[in-house]
N, C-alpha and C. Protein backbone atom coordinates (compact mmCIF):
# COMPACT_ATOMS: atom_id res chain seq x y z
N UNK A 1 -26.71 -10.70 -24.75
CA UNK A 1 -26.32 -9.84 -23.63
C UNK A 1 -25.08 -10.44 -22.96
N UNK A 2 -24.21 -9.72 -22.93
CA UNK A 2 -22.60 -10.21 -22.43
C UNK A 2 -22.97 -10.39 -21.03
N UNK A 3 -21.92 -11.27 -20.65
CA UNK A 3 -21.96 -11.26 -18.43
C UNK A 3 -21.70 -9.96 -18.16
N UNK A 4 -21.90 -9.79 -17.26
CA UNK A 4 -21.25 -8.76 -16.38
C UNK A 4 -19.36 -8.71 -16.09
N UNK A 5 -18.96 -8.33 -16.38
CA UNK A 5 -17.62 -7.66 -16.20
C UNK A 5 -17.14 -7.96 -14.76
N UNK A 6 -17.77 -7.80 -13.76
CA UNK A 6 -17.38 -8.43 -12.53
C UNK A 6 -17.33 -9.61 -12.09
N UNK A 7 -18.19 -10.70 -13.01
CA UNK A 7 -18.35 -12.07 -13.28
C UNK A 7 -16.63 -12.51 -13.18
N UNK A 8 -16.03 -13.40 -12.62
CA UNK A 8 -14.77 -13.97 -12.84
C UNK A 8 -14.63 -15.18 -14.48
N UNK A 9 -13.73 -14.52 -15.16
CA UNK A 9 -13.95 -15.37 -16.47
C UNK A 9 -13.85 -17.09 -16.49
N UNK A 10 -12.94 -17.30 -15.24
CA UNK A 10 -12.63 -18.57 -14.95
C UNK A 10 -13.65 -19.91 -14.44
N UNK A 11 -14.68 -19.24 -13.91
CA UNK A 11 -15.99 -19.88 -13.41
C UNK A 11 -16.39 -20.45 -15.03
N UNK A 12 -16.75 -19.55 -15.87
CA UNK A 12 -17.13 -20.10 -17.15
C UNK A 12 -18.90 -19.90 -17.15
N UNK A 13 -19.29 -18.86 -16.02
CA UNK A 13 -20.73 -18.74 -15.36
C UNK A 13 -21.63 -19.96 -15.35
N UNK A 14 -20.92 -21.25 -14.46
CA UNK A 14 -21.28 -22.31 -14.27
C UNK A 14 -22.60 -22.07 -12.89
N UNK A 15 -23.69 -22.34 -13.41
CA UNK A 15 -25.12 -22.25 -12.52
C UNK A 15 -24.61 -22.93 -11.21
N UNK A 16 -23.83 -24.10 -11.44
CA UNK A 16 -23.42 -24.78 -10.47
C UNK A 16 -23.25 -24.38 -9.05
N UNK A 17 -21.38 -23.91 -9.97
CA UNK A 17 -21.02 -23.13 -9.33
C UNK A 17 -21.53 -21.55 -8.03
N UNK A 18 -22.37 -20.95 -8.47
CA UNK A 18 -23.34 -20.07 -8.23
C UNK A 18 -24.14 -20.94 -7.11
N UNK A 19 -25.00 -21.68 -7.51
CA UNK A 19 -26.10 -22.30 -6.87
C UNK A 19 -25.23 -22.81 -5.23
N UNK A 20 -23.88 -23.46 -5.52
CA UNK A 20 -23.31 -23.69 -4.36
C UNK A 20 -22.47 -23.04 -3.26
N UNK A 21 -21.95 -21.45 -4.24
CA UNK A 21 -22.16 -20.35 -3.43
C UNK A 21 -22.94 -20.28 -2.01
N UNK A 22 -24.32 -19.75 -3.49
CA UNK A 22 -25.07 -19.52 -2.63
C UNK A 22 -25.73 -20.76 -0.96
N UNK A 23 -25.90 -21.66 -1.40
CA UNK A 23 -25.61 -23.15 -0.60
C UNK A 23 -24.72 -22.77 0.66
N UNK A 24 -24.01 -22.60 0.81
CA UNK A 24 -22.68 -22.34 1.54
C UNK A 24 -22.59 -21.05 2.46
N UNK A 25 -23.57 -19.96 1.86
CA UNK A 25 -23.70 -18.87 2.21
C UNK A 25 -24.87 -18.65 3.05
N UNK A 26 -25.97 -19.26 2.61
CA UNK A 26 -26.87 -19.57 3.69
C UNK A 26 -27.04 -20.87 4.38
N UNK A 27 -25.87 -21.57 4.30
CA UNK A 27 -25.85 -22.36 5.78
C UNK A 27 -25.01 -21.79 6.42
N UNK A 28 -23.71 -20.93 6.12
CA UNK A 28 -23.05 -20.06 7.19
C UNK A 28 -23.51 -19.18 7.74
N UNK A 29 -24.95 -18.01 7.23
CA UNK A 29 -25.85 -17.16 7.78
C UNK A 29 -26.69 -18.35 8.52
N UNK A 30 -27.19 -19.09 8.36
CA UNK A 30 -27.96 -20.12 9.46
C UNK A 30 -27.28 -20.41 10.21
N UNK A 31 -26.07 -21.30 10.45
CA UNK A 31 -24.94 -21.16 11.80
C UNK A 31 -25.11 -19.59 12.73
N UNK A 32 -24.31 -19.16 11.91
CA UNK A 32 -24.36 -17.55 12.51
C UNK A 32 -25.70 -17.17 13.13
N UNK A 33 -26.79 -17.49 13.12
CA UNK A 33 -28.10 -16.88 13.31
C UNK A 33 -28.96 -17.84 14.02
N UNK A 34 -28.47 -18.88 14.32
CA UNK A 34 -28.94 -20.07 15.17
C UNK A 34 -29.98 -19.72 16.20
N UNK A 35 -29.31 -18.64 16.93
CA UNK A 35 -29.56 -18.50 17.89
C UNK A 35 -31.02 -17.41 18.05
N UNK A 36 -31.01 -16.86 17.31
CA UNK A 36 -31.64 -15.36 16.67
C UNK A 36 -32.94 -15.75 15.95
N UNK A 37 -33.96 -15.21 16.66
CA UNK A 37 -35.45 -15.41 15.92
C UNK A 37 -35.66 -15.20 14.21
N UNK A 38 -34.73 -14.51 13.98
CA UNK A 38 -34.93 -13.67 12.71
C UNK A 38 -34.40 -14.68 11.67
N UNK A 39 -33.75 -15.42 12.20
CA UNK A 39 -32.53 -16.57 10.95
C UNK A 39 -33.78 -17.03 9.89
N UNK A 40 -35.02 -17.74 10.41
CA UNK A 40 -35.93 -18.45 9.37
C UNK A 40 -35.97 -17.23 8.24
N UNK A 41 -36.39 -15.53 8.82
CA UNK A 41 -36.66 -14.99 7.37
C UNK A 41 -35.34 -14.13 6.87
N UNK A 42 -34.32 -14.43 7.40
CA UNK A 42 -32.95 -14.10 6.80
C UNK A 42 -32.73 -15.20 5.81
N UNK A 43 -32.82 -16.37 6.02
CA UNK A 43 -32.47 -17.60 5.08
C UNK A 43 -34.08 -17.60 4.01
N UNK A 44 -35.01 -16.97 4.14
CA UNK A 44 -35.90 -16.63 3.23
C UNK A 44 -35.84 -16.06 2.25
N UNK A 45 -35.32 -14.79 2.97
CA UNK A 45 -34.88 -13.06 2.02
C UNK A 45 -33.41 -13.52 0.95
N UNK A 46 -32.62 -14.37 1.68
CA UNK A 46 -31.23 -14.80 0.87
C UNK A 46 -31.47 -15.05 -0.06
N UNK A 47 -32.60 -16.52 0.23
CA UNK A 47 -33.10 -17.69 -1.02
C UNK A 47 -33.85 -16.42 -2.14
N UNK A 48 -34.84 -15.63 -1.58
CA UNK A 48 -35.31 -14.78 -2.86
C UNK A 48 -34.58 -13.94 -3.32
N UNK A 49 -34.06 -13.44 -2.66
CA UNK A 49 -32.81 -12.75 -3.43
C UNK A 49 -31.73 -13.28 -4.23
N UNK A 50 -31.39 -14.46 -3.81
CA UNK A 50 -30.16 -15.05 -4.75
C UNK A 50 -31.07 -15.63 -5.86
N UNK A 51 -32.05 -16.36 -6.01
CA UNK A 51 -32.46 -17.12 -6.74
C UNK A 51 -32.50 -16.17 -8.45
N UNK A 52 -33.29 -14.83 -8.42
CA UNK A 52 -33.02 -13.70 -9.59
C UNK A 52 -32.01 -14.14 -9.87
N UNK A 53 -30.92 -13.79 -9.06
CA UNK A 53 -29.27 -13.59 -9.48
C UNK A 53 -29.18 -14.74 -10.43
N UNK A 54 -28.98 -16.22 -9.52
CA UNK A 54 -28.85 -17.38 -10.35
C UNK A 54 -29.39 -17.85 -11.58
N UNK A 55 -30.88 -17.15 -11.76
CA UNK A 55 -31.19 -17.08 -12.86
C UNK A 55 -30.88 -16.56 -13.97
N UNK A 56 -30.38 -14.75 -13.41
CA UNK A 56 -29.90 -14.47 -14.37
C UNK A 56 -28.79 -14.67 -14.82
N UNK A 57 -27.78 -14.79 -13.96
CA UNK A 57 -26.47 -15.69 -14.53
C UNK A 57 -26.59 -16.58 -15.56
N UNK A 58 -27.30 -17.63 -15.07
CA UNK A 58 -27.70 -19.05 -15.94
C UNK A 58 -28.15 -18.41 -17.33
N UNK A 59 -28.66 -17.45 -17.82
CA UNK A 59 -29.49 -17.49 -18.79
C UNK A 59 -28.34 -16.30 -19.65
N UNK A 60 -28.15 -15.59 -18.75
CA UNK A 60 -26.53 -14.85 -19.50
C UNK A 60 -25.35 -15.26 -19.96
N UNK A 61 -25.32 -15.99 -19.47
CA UNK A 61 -23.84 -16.64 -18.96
C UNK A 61 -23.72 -17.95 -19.53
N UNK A 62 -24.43 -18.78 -19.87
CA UNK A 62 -24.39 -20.28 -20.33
C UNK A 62 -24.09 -20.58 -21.86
């Protein structure tokens, strides 16, 4: 099964890469949400949601 087409060819679909994305993305939604009751299951919903993704990357893509 080929990557996805929107995948950037230059990454090389490094899990890494991806995994630290995502890293980066929910500590900037945790900053942002500090303040806000809701941040614990926003940084929940991220983690289950990205984690599919990263998987499937990794297993497409490698």
């Amino acid at each position: 099964m080929p990557c996805p087409p929107s995948l950037p060819l230059h990454y090389g679909g490094k899990v890494e890469h991806w995994i630290g994305i995502g890293l980066l993305w929910s500590t900037s939604l945790k900053l942002h949400l500090e303040k806000l009751w809701l941040h614990r299951w926003w940084r929940i919903w991220s983690l289950a949601l990205l984690a599919p993704c990263v998987l499937l990357v990794g297993a497409t893509c490698s």
